[in-house]
Each structure stands twice: as structure tokens, then as C-alpha cells.
C-alpha atoms as a PDB file:
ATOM      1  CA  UNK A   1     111.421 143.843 123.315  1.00  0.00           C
ATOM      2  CA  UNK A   2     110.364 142.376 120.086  1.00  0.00           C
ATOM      3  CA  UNK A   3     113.348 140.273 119.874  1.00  0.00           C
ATOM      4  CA  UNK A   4     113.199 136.255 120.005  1.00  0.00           C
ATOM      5  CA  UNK A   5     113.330 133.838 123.278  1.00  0.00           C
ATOM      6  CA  UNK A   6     116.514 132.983 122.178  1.00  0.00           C
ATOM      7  CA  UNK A   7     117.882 136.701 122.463  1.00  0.00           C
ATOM      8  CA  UNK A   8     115.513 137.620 125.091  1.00  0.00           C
ATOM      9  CA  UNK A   9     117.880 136.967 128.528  1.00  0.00           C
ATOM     10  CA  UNK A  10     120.932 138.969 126.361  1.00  0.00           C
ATOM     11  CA  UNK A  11     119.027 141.776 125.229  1.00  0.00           C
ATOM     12  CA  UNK A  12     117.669 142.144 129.441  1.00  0.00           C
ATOM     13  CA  UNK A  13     120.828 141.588 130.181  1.00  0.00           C
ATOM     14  CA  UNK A  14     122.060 144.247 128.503  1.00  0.00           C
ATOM     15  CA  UNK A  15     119.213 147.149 129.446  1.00  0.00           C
ATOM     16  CA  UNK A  16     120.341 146.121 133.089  1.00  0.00           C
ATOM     17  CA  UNK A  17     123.389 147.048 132.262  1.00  0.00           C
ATOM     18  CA  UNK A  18     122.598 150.147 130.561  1.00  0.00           C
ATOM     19  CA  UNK A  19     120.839 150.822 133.574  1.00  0.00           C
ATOM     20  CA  UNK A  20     124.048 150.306 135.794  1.00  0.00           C
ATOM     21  CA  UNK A  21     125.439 153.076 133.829  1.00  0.00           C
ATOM     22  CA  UNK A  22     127.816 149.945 132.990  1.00  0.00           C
ATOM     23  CA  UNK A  23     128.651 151.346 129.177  1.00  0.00           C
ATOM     24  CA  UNK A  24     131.305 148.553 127.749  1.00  0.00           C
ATOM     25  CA  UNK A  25     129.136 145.418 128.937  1.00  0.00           C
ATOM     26  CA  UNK A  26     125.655 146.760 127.411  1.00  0.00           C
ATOM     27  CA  UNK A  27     127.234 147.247 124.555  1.00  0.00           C
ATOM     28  CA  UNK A  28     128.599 143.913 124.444  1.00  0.00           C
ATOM     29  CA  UNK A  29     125.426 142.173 125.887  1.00  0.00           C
ATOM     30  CA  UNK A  30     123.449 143.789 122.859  1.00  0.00           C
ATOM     31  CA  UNK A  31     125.816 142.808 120.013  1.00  0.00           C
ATOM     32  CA  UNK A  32     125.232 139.401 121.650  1.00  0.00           C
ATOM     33  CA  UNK A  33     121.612 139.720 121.096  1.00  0.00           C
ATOM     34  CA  UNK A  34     122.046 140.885 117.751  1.00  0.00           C
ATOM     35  CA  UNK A  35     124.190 137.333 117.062  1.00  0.00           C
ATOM     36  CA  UNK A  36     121.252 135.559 118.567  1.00  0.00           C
ATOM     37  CA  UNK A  37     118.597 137.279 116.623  1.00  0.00           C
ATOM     38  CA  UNK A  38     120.250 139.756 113.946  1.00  0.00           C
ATOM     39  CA  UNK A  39     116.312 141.556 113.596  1.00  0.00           C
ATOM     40  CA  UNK A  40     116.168 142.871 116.955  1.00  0.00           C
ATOM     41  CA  UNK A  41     116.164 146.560 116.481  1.00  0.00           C
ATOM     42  CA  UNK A  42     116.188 147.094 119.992  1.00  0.00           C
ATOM     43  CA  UNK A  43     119.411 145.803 120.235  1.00  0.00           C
ATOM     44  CA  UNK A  44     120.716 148.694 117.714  1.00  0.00           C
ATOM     45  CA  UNK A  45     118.212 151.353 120.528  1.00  0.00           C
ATOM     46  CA  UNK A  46     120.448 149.891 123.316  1.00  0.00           C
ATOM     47  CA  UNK A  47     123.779 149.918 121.109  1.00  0.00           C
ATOM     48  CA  UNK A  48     123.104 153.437 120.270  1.00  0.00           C
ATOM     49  CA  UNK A  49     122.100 154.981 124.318  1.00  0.00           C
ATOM     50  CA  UNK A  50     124.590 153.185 125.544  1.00  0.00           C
ATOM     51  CA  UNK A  51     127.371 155.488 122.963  1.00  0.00           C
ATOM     52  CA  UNK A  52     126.103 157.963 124.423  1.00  0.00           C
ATOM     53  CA  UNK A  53     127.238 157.439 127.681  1.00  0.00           C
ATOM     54  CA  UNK A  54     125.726 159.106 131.140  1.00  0.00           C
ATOM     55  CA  UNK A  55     123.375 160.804 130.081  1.00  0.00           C
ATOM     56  CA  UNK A  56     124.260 163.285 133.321  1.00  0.00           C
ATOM     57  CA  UNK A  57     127.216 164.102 131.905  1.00  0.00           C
ATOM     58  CA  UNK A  58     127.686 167.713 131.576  1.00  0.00           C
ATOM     59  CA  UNK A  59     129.182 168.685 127.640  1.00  0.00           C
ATOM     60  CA  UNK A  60     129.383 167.772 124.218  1.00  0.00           C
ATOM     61  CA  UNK A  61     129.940 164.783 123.225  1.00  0.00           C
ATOM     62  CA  UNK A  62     132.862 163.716 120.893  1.00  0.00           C
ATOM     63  CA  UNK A  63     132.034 163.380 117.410  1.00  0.00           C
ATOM     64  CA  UNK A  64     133.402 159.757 117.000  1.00  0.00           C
ATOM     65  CA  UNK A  65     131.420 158.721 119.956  1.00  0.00           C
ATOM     66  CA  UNK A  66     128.152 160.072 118.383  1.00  0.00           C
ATOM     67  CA  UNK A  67     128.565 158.841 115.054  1.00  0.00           C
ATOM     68  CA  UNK A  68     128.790 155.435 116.776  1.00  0.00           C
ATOM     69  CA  UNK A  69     125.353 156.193 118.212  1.00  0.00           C
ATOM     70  CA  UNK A  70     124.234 157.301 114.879  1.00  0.00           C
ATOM     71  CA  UNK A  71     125.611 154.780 113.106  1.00  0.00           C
ATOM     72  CA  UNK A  72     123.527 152.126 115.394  1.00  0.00           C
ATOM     73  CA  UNK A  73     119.965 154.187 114.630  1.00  0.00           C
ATOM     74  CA  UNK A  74     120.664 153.666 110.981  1.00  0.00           C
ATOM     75  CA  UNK A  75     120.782 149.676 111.718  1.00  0.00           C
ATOM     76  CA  UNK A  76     118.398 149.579 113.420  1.00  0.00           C
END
């Protein structure tokens, strides 16, 4: 992921969890990784997918939800 050992297990942690369409938790397990290692612009990727919700979902999204996502690309 490009991020350090240290942040590695948080940053999987939260892709698995992105994966689990589990929205809240990746989110949280990637600002964790961004504590452990505040360069890991992955972490920002996974911050800023995980916004956006299930990707399935049928409509537009809400603008304060995709400004979050937006404002995550910009960090990272």
C-alpha cells in the first residue's frame, strides 16, 4: 500500500472493511492508519471510497457526503 509496517495491519484492516461494505469502521480503521503514518495516501483513497458508500446504490449522492470524498482526494 505504500504505507509503513507500522500502519500496514490498520490500513488492511480497513480495505477489509471497505470490502464488507462496513462504511463507519473503514473509515475509522484508515484515520487510524493515517495516525500511524500521516503519508499514507492510500489511507485518504480508502477515506474517500468509503464516503461514497455502496457503490450499488441506485441515485445521487448527497452533496455533503461527496464533498467528504472530495475533500479526502485533495489530502491525499
Amino acid at each position: 500500500s505504500g504505507c509503513s509496517a507500522a500502519a500496514q495491519p490498520t490500513f488492511e484492516r480497513g480495505v477489509q472493511l471497505l470490502h464488507s461494505f462496513e462504511f463507519g469502521p473503514a473509515i475509522a480503521a484508515f484515520e487510524a492508519t493515517l495516525r500511524a503514518d500521516p503519508g499514507c495516501a492510500f489511507a485518504h483513497w480508502g477515506i474517500a471510497l468509503s464516503q461514497w458508500g455502496n457503490p450499488f446504490g441506485v441515485g445521487v449522492r448527497p452533496a455533503p457526503q461527496l464533498q467528504k470524498g472530495w475533500d479526502a482526494v485533495q489530502r491525499g
